[in-house]
Each structure stands twice: as structure tokens, then as C-alpha cells.
N, C-alpha and C. Protein backbone atom coordinates (compact mmCIF):
# COMPACT_ATOMS: atom_id res chain seq x y z
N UNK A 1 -31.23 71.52 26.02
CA UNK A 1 -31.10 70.08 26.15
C UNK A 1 -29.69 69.78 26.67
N UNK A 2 -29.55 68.82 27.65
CA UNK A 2 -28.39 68.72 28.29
C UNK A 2 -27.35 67.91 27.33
N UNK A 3 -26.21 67.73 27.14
CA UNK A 3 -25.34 67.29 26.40
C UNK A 3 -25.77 65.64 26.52
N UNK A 4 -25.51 64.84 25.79
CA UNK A 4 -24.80 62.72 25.92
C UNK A 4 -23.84 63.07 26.16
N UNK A 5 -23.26 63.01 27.30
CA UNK A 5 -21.77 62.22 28.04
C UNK A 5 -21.96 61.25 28.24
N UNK A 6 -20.72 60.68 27.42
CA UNK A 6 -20.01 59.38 27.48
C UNK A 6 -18.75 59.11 27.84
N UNK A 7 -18.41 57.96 28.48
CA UNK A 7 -17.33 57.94 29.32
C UNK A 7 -16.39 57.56 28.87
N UNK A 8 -16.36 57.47 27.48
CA UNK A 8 -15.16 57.07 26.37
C UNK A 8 -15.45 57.07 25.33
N UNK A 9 -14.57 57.65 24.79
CA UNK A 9 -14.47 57.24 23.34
C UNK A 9 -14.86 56.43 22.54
N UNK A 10 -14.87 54.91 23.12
CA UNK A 10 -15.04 53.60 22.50
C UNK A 10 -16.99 53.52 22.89
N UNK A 11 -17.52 54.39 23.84
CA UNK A 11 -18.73 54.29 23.93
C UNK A 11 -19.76 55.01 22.96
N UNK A 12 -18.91 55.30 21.92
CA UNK A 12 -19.52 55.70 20.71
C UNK A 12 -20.00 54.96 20.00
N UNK A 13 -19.69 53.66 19.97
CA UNK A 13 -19.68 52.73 19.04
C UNK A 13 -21.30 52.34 19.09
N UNK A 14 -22.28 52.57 20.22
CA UNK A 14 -23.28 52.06 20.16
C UNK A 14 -24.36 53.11 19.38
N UNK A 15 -23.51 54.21 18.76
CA UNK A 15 -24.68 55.39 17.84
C UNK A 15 -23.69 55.44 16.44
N UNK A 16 -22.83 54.43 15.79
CA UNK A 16 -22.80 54.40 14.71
C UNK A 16 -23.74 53.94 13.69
N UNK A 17 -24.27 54.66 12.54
CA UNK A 17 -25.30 54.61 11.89
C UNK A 17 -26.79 54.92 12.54
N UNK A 18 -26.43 55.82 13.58
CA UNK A 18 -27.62 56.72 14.75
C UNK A 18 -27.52 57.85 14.54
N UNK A 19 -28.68 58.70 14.81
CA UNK A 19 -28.76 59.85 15.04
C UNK A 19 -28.42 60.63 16.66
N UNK A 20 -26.95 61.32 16.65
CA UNK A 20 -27.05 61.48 18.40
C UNK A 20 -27.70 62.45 18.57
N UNK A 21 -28.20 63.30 17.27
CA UNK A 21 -29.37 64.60 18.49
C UNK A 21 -29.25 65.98 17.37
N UNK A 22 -29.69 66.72 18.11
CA UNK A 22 -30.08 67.42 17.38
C UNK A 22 -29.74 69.31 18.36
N UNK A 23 -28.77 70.02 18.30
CA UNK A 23 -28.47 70.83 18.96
C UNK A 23 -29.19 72.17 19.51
N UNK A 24 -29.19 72.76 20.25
CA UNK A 24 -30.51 74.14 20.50
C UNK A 24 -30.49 75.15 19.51
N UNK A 25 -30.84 76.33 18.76
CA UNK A 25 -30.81 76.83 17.95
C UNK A 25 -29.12 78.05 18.64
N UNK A 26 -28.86 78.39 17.61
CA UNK A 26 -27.48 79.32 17.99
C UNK A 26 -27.99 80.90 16.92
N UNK A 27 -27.79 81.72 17.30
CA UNK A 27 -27.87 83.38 16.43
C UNK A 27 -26.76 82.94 15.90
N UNK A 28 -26.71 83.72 14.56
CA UNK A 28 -25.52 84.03 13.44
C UNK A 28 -25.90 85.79 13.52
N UNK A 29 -25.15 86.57 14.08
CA UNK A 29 -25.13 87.84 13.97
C UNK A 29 -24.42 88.90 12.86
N UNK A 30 -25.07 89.56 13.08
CA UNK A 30 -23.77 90.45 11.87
C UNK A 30 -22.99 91.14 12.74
N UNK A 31 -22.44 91.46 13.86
CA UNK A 31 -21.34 91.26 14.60
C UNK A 31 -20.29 90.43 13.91
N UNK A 32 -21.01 89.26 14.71
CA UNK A 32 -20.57 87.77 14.77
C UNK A 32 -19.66 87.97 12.84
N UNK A 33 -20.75 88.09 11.67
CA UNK A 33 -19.97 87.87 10.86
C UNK A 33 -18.62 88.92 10.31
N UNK A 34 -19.33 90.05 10.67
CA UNK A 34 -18.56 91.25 10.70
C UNK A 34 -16.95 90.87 11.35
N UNK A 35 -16.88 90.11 12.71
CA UNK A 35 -15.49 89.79 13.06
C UNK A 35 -14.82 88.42 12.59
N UNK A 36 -15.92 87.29 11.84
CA UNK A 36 -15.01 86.62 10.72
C UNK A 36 -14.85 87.08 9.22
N UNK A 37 -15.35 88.56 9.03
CA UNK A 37 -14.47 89.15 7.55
C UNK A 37 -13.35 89.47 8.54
N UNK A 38 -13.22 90.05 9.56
CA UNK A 38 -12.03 90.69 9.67
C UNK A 38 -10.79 89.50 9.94
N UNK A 39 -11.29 88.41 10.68
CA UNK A 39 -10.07 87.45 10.94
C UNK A 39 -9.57 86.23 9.12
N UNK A 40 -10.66 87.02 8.22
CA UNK A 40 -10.17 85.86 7.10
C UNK A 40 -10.16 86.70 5.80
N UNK A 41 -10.76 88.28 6.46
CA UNK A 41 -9.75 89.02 5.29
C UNK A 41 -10.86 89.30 4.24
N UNK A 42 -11.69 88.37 4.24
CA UNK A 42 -13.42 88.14 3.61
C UNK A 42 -14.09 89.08 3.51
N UNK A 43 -13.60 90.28 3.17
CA UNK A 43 -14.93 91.55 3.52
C UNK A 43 -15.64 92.36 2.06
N UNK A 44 -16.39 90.92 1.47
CA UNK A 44 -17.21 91.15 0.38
C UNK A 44 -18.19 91.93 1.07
N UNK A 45 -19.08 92.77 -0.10
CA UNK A 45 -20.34 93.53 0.76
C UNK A 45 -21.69 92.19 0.87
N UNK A 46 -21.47 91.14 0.25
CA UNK A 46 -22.54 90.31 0.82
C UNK A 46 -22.66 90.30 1.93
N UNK A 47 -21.47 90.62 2.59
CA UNK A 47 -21.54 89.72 4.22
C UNK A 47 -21.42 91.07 4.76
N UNK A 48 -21.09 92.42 4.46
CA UNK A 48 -20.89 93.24 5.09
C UNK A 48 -22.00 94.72 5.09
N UNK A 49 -22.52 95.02 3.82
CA UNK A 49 -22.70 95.68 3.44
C UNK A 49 -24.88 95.89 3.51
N UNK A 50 -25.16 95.83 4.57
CA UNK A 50 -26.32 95.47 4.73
C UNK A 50 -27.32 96.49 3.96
N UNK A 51 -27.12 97.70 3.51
CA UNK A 51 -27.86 98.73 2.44
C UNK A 51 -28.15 98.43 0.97
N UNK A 52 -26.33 97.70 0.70
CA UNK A 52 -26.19 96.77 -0.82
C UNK A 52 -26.96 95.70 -1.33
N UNK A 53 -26.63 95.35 0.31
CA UNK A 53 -27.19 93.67 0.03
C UNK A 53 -28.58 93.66 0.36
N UNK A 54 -29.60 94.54 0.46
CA UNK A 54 -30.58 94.35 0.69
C UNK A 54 -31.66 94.82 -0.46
N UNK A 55 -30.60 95.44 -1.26
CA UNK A 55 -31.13 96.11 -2.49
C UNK A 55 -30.67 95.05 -4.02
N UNK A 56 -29.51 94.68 -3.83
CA UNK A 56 -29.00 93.95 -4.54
C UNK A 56 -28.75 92.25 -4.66
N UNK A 57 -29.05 91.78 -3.31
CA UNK A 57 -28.77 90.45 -3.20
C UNK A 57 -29.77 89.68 -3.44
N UNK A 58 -30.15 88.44 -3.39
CA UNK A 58 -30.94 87.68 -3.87
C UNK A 58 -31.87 87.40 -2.45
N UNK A 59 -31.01 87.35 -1.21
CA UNK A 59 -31.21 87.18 0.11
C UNK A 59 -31.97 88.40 1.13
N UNK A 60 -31.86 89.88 0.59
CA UNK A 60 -32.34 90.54 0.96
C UNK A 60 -31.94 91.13 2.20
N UNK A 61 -30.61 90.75 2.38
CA UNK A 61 -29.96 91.51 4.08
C UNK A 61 -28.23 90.43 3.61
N UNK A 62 -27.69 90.48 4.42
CA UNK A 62 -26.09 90.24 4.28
C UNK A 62 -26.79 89.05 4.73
N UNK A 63 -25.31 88.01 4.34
CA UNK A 63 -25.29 86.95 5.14
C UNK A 63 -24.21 86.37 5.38
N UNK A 64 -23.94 85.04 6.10
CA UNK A 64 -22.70 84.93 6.67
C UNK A 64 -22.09 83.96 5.67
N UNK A 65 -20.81 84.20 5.94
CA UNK A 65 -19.36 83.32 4.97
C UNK A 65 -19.75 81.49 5.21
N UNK A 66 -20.03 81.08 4.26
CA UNK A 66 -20.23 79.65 4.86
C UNK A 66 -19.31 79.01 5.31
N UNK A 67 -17.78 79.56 5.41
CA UNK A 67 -16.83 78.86 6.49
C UNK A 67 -16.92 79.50 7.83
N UNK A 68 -17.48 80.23 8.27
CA UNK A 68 -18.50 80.82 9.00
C UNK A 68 -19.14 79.84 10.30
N UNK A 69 -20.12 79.41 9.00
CA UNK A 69 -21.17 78.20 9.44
C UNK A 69 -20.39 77.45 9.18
N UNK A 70 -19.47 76.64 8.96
CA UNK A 70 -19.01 75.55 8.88
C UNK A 70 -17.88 75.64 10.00
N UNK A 71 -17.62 76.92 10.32
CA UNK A 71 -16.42 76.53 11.87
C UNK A 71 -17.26 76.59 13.32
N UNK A 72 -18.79 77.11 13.16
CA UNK A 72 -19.54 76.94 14.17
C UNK A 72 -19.99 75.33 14.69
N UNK A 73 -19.77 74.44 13.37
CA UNK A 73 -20.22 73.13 13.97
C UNK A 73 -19.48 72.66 15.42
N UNK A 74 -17.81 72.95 15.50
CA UNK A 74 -17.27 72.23 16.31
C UNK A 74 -17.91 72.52 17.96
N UNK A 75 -18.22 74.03 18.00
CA UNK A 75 -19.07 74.95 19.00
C UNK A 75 -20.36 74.10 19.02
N UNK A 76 -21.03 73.97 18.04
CA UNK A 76 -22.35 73.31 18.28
C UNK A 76 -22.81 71.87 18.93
N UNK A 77 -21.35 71.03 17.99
CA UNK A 77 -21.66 69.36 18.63
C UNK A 77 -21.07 69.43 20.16
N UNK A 78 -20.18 70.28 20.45
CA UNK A 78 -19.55 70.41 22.32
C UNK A 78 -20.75 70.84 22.67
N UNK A 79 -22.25 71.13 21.92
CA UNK A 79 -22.92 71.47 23.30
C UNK A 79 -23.90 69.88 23.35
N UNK A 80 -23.49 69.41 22.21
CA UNK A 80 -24.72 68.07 22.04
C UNK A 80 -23.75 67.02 22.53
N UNK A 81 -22.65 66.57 22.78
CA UNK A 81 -21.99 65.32 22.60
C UNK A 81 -20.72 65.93 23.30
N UNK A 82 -20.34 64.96 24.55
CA UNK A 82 -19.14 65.58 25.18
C UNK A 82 -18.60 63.32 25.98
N UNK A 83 -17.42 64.15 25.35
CA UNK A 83 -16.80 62.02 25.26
C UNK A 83 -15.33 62.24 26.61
N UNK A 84 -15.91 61.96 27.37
CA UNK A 84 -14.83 61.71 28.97
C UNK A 84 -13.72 61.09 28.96
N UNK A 85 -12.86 61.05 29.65
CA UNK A 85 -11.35 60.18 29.64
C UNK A 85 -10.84 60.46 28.21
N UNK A 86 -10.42 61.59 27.47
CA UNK A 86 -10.10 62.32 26.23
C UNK A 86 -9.13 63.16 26.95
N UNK A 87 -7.94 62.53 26.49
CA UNK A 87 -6.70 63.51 26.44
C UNK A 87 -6.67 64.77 25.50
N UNK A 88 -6.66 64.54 24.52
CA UNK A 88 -7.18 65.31 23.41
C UNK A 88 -7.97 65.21 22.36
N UNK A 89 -8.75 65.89 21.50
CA UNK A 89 -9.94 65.79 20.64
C UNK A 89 -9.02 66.65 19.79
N UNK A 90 -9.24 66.24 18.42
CA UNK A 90 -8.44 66.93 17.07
C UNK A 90 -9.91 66.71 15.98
N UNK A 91 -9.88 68.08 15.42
CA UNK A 91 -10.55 68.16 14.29
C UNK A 91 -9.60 67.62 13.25
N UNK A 92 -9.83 66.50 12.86
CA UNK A 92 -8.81 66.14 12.10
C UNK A 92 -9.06 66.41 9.89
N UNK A 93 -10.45 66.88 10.18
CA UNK A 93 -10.66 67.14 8.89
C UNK A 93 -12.28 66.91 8.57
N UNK A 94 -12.13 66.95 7.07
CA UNK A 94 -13.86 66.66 6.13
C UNK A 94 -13.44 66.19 4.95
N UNK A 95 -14.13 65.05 4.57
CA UNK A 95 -14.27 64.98 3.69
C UNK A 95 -15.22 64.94 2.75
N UNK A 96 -16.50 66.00 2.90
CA UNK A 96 -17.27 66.38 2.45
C UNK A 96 -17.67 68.02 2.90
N UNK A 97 -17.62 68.96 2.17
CA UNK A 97 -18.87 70.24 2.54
C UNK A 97 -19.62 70.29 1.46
N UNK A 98 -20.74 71.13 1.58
CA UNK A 98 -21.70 71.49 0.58
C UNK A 98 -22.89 72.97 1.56
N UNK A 99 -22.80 73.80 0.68
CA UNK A 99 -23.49 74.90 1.42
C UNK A 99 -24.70 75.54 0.65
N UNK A 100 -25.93 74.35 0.83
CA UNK A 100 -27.07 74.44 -0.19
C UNK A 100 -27.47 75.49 0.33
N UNK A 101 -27.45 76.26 1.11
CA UNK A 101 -28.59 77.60 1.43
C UNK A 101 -27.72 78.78 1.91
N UNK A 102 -28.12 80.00 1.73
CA UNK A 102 -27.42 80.79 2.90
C UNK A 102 -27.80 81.40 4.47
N UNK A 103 -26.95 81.50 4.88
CA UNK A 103 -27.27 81.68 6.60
C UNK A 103 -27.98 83.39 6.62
N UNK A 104 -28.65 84.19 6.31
CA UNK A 104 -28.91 85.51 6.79
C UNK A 104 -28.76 85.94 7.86
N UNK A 105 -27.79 87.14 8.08
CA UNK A 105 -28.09 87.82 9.56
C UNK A 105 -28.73 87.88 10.60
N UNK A 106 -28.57 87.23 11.59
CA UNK A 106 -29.41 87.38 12.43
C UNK A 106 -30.22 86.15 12.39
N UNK A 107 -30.19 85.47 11.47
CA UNK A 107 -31.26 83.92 11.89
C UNK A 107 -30.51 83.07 12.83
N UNK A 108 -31.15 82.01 13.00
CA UNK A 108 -30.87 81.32 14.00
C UNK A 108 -30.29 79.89 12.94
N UNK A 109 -29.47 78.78 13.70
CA UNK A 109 -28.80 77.74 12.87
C UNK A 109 -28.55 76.54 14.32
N UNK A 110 -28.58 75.61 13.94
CA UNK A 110 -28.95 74.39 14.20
C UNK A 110 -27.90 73.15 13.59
N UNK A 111 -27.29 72.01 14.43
CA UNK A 111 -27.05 70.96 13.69
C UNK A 111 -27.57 70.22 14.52
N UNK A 112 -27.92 69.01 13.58
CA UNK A 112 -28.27 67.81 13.46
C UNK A 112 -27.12 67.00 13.06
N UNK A 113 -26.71 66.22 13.81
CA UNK A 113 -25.59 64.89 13.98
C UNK A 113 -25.89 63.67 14.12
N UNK A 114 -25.00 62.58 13.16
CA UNK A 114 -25.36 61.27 13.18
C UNK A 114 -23.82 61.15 12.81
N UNK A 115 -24.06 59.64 13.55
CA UNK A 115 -22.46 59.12 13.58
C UNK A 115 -22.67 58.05 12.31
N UNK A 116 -21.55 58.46 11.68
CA UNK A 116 -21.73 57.48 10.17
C UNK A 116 -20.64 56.20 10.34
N UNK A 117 -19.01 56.41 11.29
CA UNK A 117 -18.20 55.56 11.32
C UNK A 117 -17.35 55.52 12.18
N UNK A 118 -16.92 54.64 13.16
CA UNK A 118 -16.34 54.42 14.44
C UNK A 118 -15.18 53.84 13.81
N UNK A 119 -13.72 54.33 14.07
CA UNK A 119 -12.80 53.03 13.93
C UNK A 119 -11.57 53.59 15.05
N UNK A 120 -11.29 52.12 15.53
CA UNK A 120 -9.96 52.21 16.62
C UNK A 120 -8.53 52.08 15.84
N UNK A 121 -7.73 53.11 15.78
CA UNK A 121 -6.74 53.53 15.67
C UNK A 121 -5.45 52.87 16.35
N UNK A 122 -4.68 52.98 16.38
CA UNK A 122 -2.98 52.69 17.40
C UNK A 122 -3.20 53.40 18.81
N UNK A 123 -3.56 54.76 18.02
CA UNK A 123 -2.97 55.90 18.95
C UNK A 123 -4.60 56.86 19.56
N UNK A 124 -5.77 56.59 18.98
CA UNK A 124 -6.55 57.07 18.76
C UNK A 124 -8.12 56.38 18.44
N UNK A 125 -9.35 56.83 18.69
CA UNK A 125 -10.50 56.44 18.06
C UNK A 125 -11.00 57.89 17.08
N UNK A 126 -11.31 57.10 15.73
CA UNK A 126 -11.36 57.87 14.88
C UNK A 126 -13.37 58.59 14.53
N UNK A 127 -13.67 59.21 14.82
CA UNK A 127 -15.44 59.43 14.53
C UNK A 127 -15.51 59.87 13.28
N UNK A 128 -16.10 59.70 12.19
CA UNK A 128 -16.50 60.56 11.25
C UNK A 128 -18.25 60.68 11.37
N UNK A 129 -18.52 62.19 11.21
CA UNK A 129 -20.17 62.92 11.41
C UNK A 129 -20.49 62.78 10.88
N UNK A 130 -22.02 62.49 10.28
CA UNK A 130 -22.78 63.81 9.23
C UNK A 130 -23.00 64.50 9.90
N UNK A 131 -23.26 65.89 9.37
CA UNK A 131 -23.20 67.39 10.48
C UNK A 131 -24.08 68.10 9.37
N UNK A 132 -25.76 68.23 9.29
CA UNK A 132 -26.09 69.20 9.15
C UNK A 132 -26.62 70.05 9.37
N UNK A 133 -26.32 71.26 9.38
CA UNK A 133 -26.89 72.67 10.09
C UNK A 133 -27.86 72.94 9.14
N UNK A 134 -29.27 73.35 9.89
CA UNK A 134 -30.16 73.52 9.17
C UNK A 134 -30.51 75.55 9.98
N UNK A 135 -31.16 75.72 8.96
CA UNK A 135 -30.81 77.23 9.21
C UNK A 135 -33.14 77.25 9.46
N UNK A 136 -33.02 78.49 10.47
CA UNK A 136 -34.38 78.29 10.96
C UNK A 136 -35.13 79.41 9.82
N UNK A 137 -36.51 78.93 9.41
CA UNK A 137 -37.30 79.04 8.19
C UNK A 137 -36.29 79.03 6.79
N UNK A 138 -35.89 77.58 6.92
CA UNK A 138 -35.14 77.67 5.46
C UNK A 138 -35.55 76.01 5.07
N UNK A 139 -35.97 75.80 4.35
CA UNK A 139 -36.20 74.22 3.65
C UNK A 139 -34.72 73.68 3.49
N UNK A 140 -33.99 74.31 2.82
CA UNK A 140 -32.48 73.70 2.47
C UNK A 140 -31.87 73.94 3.21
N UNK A 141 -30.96 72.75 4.04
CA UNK A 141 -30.04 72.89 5.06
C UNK A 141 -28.73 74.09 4.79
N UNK A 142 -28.22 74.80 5.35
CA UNK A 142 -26.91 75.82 5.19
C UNK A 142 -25.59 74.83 4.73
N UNK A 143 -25.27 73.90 5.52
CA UNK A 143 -24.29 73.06 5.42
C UNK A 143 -24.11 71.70 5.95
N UNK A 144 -23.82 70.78 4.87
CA UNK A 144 -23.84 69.33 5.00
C UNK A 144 -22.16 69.46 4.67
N UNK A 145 -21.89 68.43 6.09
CA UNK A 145 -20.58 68.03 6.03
C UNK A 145 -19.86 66.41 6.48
N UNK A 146 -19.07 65.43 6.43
CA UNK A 146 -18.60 64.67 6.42
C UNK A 146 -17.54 65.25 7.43
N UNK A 147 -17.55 65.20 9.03
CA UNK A 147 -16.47 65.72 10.05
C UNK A 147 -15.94 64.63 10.58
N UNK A 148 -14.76 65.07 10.32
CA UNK A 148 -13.89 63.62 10.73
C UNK A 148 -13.03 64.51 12.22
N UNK A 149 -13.66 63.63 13.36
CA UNK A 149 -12.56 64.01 14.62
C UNK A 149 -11.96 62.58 15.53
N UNK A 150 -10.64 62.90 15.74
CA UNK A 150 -10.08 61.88 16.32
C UNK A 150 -9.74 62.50 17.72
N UNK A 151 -10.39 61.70 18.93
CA UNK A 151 -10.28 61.63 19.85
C UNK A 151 -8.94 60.24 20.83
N UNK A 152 -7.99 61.49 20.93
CA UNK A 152 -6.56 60.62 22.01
C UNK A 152 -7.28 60.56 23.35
N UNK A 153 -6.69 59.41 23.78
CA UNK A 153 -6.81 58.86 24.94
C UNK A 153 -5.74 59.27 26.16
């Protein structure tokens, strides 16, 4: 599905309290998680140890770090939502996570985005998301988050 480009920032304002979409599915690999134990130091055998964890875990194969899945959103909404005449875009924070499910190796993961709050700034327009990634054959979403990004002009 091709991205919503919009030609500003301020043209957000017409999908606050909207749903802007819904992103293509993305792999979570054990590669993939294998090189965020190594960049965060994280190298429990849940996430690593695919013999352990398939004998011992509740999940039945490794799975990934939910900051993991939660640093894939910013990757996911650039493929759904891309805002023009943007000097710079800052993840400026959350003020919400929650990681009701886990991601398993090798499945596939998904967000779903809705704009909850538009506000114009001095220096800036401020977006806050809901962002949740829903993980494919899983009833409970992986991660619900509150993403707050401020886009400079």
C-alpha cells in the first residue's frame, strides 16, 4: 500500500481522532533479534536460545525483546504516513507502552495507527499516535503505545 503524503504538517489535522491506516506486514527474524541482544546487551536465552526456549518457554521458539517491537514502529509508520515541507521529525517520546503478547521468531507484525492529538507549537507541530502492532495469528496485540513525534518546519 502506497504511503498518505501530506504536504504539511498542519495537514494532519484533518485525521485527528481517525484512523490513518494500517501498515503491510514486516518479518521479526531471529537474525533481526539476535543483532538487537547484541546492540542492548539483552542476550537472555528467551530471545536467543532457540533449543531452551522451545523446550522451556511458554511460546515454544525465542522471541523478540519488546523494545525490539517497539523501535520497529518508527520504520513501520515511514512506510504508512510521510508529512512534506519537514525540516526535521523528532521522536520526541511515549507516554504510554504496554506489551500484551509476544512477538515469536520469525512471525510477521503489523501497526495500526490513529492520530489521537494535533497541537501547534512555537517552534513545531506536535502529533501524538496510538500505535498498535498487532502480531500475525495472535488475538492480543504485541504493543500498544501513546507516540508522541514533533515535526520542525
Amino acid at each position: 500500500m502506497p504511503p498518505l503524503i501530506l504536504k504539511n504538517p498542519q495537514a494532519l489535522s484533518e485525521w485527528v481522532g481517525k484512523e490513518i491506516g494500517v501498515t503491510d506486514w514486516f518479518r521479526v527474524t531471529q537474525p533481526r533479534i539476535e543483532q538487537f541482544a547484541e546492540a542492548t546487551e539483552d542476550r537472555q536465552w528467551i530471545h536467543l536460545d532457540r533449543v531452551k526456549a522451545g523446550k522451556e518457554s511458554p511460546y515454544g521458539t525465542t522471541v523478540a525483546h519488546g523494545f525490539l517491537t517497539l523501535s520497529l514502529i518508527s520504520h513501520l509508520v515511514k512506510e504508512l504516513l510521510q508529512v512534506q515541507k519537514v525540516r526535521l521529525g523528532v521522536n520526541y517520546g511515549l507516554n504510554r507502552v504496554r506489551f500484551p503478547s509476544a512477538v515469536r521468531a520469525d512471525s510477521r507484525i503489523r501497526a495500526r495507527v490513529a492520530l489521537h492529538a494535533l497541537k501547534e507549537l512555537p517552534d513545531c507541530v506536535e502529533a501524538i499516535c496510538a500505535v498498535t502492532v498487532e502480531c500475525e495469528q495472535s488475538e492480543k496485540p504485541a504493543c500498544v503505545a501513546e507516540w508522541i513525534v514533533r515535526y520542525y518546519t
